[in-house]
C-alpha atoms as a PDB file:
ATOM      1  CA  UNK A   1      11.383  18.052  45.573  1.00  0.00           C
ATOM      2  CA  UNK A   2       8.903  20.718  44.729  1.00  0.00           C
ATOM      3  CA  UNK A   3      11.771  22.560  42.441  1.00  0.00           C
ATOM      4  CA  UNK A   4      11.470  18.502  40.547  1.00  0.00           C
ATOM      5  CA  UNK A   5       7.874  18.569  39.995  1.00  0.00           C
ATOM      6  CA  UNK A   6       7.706  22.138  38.595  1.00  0.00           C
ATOM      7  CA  UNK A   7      10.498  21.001  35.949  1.00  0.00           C
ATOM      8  CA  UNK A   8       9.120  17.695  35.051  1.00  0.00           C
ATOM      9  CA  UNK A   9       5.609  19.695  34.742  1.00  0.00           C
ATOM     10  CA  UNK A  10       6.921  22.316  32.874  1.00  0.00           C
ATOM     11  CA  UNK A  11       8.999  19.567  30.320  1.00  0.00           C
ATOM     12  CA  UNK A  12       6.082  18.055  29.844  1.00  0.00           C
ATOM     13  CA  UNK A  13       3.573  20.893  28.948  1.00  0.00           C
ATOM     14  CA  UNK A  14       6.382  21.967  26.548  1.00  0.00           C
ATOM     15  CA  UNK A  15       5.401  19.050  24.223  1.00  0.00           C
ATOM     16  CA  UNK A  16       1.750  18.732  24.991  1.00  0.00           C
ATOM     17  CA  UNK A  17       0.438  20.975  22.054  1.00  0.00           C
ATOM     18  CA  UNK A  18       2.158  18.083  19.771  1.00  0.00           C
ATOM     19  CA  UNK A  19      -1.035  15.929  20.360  1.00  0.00           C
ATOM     20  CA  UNK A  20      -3.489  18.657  19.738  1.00  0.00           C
ATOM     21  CA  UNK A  21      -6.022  18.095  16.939  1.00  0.00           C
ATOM     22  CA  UNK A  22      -5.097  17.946  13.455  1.00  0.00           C
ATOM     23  CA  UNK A  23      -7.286  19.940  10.824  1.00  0.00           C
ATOM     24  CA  UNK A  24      -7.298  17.608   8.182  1.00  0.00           C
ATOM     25  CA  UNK A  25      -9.541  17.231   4.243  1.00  0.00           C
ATOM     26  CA  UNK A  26     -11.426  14.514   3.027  1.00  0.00           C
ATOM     27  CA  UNK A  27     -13.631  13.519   0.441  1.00  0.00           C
ATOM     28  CA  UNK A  28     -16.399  11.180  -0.852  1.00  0.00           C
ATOM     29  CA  UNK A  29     -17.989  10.440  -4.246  1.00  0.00           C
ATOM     30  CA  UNK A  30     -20.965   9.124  -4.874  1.00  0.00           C
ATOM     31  CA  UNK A  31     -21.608   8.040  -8.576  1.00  0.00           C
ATOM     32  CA  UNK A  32     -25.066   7.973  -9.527  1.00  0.00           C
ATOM     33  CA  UNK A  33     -26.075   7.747 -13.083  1.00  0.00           C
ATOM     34  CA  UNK A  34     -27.953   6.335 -16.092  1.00  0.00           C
ATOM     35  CA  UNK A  35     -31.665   5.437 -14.790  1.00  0.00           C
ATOM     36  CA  UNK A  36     -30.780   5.675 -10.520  1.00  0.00           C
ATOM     37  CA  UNK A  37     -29.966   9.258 -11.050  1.00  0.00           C
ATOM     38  CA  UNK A  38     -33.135  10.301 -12.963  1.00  0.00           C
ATOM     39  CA  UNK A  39     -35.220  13.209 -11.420  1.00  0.00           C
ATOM     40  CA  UNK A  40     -39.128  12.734 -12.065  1.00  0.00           C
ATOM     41  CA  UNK A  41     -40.492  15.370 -14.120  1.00  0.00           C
ATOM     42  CA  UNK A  42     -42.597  17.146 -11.267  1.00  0.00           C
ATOM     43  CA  UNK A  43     -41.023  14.722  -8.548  1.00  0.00           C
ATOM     44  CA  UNK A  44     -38.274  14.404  -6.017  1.00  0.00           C
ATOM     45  CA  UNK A  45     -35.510  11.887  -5.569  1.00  0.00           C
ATOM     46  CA  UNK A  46     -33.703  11.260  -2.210  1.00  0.00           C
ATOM     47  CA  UNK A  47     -30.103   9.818  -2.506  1.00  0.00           C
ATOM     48  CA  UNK A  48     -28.810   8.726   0.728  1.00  0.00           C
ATOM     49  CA  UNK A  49     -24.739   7.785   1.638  1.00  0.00           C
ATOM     50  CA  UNK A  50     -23.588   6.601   4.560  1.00  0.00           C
ATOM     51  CA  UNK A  51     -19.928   8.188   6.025  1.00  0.00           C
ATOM     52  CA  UNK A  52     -18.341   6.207   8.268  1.00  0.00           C
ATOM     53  CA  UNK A  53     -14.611   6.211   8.563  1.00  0.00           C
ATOM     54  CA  UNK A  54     -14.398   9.786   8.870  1.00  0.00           C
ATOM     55  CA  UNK A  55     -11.578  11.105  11.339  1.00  0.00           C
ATOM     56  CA  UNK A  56     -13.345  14.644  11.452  1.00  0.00           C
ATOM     57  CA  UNK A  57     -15.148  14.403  14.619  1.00  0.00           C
ATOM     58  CA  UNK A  58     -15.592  18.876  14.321  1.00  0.00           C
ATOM     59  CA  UNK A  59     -16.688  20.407  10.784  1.00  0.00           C
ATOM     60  CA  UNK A  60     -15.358  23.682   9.838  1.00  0.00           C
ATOM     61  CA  UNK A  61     -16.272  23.824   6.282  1.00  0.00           C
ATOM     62  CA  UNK A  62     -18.394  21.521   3.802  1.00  0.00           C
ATOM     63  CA  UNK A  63     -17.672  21.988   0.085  1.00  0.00           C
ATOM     64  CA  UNK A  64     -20.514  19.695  -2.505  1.00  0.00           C
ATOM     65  CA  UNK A  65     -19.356  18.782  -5.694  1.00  0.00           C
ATOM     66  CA  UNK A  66     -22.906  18.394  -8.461  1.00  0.00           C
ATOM     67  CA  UNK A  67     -23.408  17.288 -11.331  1.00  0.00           C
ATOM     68  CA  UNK A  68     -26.583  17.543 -12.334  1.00  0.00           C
ATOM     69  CA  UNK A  69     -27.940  18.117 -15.735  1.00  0.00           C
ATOM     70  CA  UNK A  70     -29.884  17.250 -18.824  1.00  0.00           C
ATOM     71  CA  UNK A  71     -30.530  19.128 -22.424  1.00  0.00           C
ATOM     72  CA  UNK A  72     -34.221  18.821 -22.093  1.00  0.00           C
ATOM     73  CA  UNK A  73     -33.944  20.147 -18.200  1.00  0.00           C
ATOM     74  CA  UNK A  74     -34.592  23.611 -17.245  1.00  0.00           C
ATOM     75  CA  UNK A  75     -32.530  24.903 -14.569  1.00  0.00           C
ATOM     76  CA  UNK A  76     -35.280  27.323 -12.933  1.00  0.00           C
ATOM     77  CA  UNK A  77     -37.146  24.111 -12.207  1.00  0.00           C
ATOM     78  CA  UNK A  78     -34.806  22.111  -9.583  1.00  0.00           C
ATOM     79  CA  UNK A  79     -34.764  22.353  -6.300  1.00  0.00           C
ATOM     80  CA  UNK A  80     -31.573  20.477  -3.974  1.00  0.00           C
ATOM     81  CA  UNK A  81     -30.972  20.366  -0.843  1.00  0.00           C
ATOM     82  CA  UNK A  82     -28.230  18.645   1.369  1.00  0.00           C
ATOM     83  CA  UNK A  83     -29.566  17.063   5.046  1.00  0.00           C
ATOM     84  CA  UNK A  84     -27.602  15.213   8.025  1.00  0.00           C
ATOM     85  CA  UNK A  85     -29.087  12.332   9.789  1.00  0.00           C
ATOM     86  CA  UNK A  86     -32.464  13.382   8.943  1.00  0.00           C
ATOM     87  CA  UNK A  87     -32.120  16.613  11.627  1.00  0.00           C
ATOM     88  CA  UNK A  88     -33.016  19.991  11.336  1.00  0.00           C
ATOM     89  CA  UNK A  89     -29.979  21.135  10.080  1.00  0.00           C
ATOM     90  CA  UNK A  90     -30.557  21.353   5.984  1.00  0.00           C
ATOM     91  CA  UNK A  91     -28.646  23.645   3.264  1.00  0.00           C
ATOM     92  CA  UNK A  92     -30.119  24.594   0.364  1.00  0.00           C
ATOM     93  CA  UNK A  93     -27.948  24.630  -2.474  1.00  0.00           C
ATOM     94  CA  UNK A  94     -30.394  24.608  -5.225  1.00  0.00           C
ATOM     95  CA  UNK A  95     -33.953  26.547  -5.122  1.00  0.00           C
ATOM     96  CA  UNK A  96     -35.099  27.276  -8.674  1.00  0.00           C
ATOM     97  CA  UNK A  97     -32.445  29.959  -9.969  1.00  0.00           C
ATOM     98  CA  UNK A  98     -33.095  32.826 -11.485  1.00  0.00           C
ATOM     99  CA  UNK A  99     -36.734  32.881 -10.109  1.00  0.00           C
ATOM    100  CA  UNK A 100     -37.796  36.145  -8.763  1.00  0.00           C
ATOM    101  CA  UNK A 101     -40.748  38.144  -7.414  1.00  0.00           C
ATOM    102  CA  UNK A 102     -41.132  38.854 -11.689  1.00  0.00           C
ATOM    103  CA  UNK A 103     -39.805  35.975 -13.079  1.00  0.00           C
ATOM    104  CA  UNK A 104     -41.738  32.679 -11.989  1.00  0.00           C
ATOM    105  CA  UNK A 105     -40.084  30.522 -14.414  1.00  0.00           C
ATOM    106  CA  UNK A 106     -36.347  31.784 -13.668  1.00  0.00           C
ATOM    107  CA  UNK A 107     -32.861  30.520 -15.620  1.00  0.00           C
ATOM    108  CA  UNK A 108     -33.419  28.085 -18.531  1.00  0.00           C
ATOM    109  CA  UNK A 109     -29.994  26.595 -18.864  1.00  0.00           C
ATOM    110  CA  UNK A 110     -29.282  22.816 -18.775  1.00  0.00           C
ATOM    111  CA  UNK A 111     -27.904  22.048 -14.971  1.00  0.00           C
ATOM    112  CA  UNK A 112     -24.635  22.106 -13.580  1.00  0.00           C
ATOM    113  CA  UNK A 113     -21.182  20.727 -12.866  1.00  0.00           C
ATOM    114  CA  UNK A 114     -20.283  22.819 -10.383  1.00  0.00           C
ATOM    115  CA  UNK A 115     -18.477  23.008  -6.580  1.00  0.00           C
ATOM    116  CA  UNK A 116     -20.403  24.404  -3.601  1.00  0.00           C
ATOM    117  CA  UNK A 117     -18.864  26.220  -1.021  1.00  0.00           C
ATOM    118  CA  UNK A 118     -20.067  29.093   1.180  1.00  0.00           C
ATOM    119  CA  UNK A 119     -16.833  31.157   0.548  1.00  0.00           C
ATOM    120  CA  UNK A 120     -16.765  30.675  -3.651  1.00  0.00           C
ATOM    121  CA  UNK A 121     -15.608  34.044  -5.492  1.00  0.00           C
ATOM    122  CA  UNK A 122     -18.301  33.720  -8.202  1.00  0.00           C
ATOM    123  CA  UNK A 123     -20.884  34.535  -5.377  1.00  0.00           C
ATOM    124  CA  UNK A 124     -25.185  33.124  -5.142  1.00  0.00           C
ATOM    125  CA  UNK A 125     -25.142  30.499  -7.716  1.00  0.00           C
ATOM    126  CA  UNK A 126     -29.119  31.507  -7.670  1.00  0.00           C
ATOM    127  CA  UNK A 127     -27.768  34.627  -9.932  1.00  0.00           C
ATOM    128  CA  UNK A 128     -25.737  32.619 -11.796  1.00  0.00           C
ATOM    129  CA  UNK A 129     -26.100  32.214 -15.784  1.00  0.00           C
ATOM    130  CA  UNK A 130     -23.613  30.250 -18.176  1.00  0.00           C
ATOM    131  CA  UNK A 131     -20.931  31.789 -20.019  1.00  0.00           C
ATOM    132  CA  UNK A 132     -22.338  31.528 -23.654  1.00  0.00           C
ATOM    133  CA  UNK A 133     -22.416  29.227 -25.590  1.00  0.00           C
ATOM    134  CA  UNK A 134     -21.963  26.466 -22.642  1.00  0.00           C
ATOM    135  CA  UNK A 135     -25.429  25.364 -21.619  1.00  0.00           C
ATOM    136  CA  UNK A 136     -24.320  24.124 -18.044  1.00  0.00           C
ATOM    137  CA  UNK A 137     -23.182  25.719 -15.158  1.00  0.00           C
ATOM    138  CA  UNK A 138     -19.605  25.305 -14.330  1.00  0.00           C
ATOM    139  CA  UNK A 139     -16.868  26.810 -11.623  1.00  0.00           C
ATOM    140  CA  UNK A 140     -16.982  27.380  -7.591  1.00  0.00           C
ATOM    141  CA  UNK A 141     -20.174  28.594  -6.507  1.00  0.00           C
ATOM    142  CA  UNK A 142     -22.116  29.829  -2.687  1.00  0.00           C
ATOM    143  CA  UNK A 143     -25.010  27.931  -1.896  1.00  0.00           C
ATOM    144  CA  UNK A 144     -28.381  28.718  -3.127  1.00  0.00           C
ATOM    145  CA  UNK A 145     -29.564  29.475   0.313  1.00  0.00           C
ATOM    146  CA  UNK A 146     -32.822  30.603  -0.107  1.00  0.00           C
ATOM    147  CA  UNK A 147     -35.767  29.089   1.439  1.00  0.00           C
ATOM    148  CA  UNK A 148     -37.963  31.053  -0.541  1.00  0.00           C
ATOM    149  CA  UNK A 149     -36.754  31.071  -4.152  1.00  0.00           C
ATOM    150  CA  UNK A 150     -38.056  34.511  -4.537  1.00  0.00           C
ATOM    151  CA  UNK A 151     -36.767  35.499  -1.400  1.00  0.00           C
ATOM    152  CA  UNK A 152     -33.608  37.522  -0.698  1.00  0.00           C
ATOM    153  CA  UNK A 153     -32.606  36.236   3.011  1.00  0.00           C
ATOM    154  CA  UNK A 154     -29.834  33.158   2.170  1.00  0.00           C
ATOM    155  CA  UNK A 155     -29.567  32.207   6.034  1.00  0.00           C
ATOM    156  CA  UNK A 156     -29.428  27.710   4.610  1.00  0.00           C
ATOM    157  CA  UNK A 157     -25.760  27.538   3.863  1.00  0.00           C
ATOM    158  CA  UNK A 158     -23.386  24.869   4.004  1.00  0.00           C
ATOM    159  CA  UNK A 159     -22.233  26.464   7.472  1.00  0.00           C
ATOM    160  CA  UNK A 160     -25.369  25.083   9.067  1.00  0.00           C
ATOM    161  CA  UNK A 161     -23.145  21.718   9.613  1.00  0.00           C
ATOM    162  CA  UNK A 162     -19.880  23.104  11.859  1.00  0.00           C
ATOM    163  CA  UNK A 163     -18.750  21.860  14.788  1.00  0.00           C
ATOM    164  CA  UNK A 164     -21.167  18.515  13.572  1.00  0.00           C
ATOM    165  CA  UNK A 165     -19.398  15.024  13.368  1.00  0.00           C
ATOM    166  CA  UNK A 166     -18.447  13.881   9.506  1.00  0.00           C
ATOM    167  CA  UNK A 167     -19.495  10.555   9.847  1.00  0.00           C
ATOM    168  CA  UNK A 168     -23.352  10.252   9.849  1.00  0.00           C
ATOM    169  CA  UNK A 169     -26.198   9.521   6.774  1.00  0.00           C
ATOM    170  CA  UNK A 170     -25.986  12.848   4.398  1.00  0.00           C
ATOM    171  CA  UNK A 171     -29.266  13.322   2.106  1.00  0.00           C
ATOM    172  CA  UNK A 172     -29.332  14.836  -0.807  1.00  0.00           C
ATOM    173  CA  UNK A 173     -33.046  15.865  -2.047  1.00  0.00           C
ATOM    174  CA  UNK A 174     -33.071  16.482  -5.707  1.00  0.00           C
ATOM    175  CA  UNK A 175     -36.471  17.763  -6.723  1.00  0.00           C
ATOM    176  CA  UNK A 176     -37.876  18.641 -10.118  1.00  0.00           C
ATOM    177  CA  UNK A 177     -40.841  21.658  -9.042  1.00  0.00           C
ATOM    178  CA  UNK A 178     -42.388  21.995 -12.513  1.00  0.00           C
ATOM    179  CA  UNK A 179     -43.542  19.526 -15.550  1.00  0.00           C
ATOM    180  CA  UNK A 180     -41.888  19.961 -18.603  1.00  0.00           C
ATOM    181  CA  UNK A 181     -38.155  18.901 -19.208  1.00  0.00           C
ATOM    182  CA  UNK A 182     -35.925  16.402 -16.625  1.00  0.00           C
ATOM    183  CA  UNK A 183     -32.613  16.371 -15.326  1.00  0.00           C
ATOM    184  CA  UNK A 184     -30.110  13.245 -14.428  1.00  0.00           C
ATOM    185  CA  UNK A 185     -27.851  13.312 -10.932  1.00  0.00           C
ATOM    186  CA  UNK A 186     -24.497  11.777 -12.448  1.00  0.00           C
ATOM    187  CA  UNK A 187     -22.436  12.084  -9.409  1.00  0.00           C
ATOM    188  CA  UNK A 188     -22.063  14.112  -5.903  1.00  0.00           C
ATOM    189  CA  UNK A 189     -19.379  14.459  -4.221  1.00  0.00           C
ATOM    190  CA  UNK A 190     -18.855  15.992  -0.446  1.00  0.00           C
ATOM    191  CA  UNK A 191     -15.488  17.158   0.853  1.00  0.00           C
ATOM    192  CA  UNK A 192     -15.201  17.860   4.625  1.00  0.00           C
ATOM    193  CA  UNK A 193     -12.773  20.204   6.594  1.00  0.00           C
ATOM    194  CA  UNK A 194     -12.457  19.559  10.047  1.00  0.00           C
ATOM    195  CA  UNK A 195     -10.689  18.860  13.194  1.00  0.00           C
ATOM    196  CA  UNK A 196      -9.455  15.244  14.479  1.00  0.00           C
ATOM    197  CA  UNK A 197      -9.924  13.365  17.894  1.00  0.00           C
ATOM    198  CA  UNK A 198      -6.374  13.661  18.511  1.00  0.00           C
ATOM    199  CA  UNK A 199      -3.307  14.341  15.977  1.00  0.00           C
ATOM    200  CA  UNK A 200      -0.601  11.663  15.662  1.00  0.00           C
ATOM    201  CA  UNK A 201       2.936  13.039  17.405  1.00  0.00           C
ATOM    202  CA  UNK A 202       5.806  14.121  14.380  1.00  0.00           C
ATOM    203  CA  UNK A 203       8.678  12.541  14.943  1.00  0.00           C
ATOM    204  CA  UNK A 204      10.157  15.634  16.610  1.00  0.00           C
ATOM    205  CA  UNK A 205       7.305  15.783  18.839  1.00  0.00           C
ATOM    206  CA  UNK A 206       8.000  12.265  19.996  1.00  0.00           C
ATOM    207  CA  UNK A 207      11.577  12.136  20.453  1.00  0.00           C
ATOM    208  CA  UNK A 208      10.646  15.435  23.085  1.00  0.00           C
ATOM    209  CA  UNK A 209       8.071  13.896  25.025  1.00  0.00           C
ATOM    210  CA  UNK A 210      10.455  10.601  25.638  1.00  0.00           C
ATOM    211  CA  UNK A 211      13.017  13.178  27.073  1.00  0.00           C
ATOM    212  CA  UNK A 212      10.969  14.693  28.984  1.00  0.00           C
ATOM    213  CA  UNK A 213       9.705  10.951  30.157  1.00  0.00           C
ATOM    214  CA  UNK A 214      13.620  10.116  31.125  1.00  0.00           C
ATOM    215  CA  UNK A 215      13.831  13.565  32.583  1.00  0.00           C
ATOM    216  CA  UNK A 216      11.341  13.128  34.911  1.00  0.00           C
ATOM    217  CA  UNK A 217      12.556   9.681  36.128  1.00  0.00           C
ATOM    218  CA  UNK A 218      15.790  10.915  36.224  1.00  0.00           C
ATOM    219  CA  UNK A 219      14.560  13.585  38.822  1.00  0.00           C
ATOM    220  CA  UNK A 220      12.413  11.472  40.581  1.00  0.00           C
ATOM    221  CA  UNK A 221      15.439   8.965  41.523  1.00  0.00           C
ATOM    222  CA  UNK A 222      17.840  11.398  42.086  1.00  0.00           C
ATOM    223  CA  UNK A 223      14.930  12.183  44.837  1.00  0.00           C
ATOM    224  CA  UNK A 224      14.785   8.967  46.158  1.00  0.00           C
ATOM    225  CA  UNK A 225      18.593   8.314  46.831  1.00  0.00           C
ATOM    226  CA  UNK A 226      18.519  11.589  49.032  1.00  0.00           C
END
């Protein structure tokens, strides 16, 4: 009876890693636009979305689609930030580029249409200028991450939200620091990374932990007639 157990245990740990979590993608976009999206010159705008049918229950990377931008803005101005629930947790992904301990006013180009994520080849989108004669931003870029725009510590990433549930209220905080020139919030998008509650069985999977079902009754009345 004991020799049984062990093999019906043993068949049935050999298929349990089929209904481990699934790392799975998703995304969300938010259109904005014409007079909603417009940034007071000087002010802040907070634009709220509510995620709710989210399967990601662990983060393991946030990405943030912007696009932000306006002729008459200037870039060194703005100031954006991304915020979950209202918690502590924020990541900065805008904080007036281009300013420095020199340079008060910082970059003068016209926004950005642009992908966040901590891991982007083209590096601190705070260092970032336009490829001439473009007047927005474009590509894969890291966060700003500064709290201090002319600071050098970048410790407000997108990481600041692993291991956090997808579904919540995200904020995004679009602020314009400085009179002169606006910018318009078109669209944001965020795209989540994570692991799953549980991951649906492959067919494979399936058929294996029914045999190992019949397997173990099989054993167990084989038992019983003895």
């Amino acid at each position: 009876m004991k020799t049984q157990s062990f093999l019906l245990t043993a068949a049935l740990l050999g298929v349990l890693p089929a209904l481990n979590a699934a790392v799975i993608t998703e995304s969300y976009t938010f259109n904005v636009g014409s007079t909603a999206g417009d940034i007071p010159d000087g002010g802040s705008t907070l634009f709220s979305q509510l995620v709710s049918a989210s399967q990601i229950v662990q983060l393991t990377e946030v990405q943030v689609s912007l696009d932000l931008k306006d002729s008459s803005g200037w870039a060194g101005d703005m100031f954006v930030s991304l915020n979950r629930d209202l918690g502590t947790q924020t990541a900065v992904l805008l904080n007036q580029v281009g300013v420095t301990g020199s340079d008060p006013a910082g970059s003068g180009y016209g926004g950005w249409n642009v992908v966040f994520k901590d891991s982007a080849a083209n590096g601190d989108v705070h260092l970032g200028v336009p490829t001439a004669p473009a007047t927005v931003l474009t590509g894969d870029w890291q966060p700003d991450g500064r709290l201090s725009p002319s600071g050098s510590s970048r410790t407000a990433l997108l990481d600041v939200f692993n291991s956090a549930a997808a579904n919540s209220t995200w904020y995004l905080l679009v602020a314009d620091r400085s009179l002169g020139g606006s910018m318009t919030l078109d669209s944001w998008t965020l795209s989540f990374t994570g692991t799953t509650a549980t991951a649906v069985p492959e067919p494979q999977h399936f058929a294996a932990i029914v045999g190992a079902s019949l397997l173990g009754f099989a054993l167990l009345r084989r038992s019983a007639r003895r």
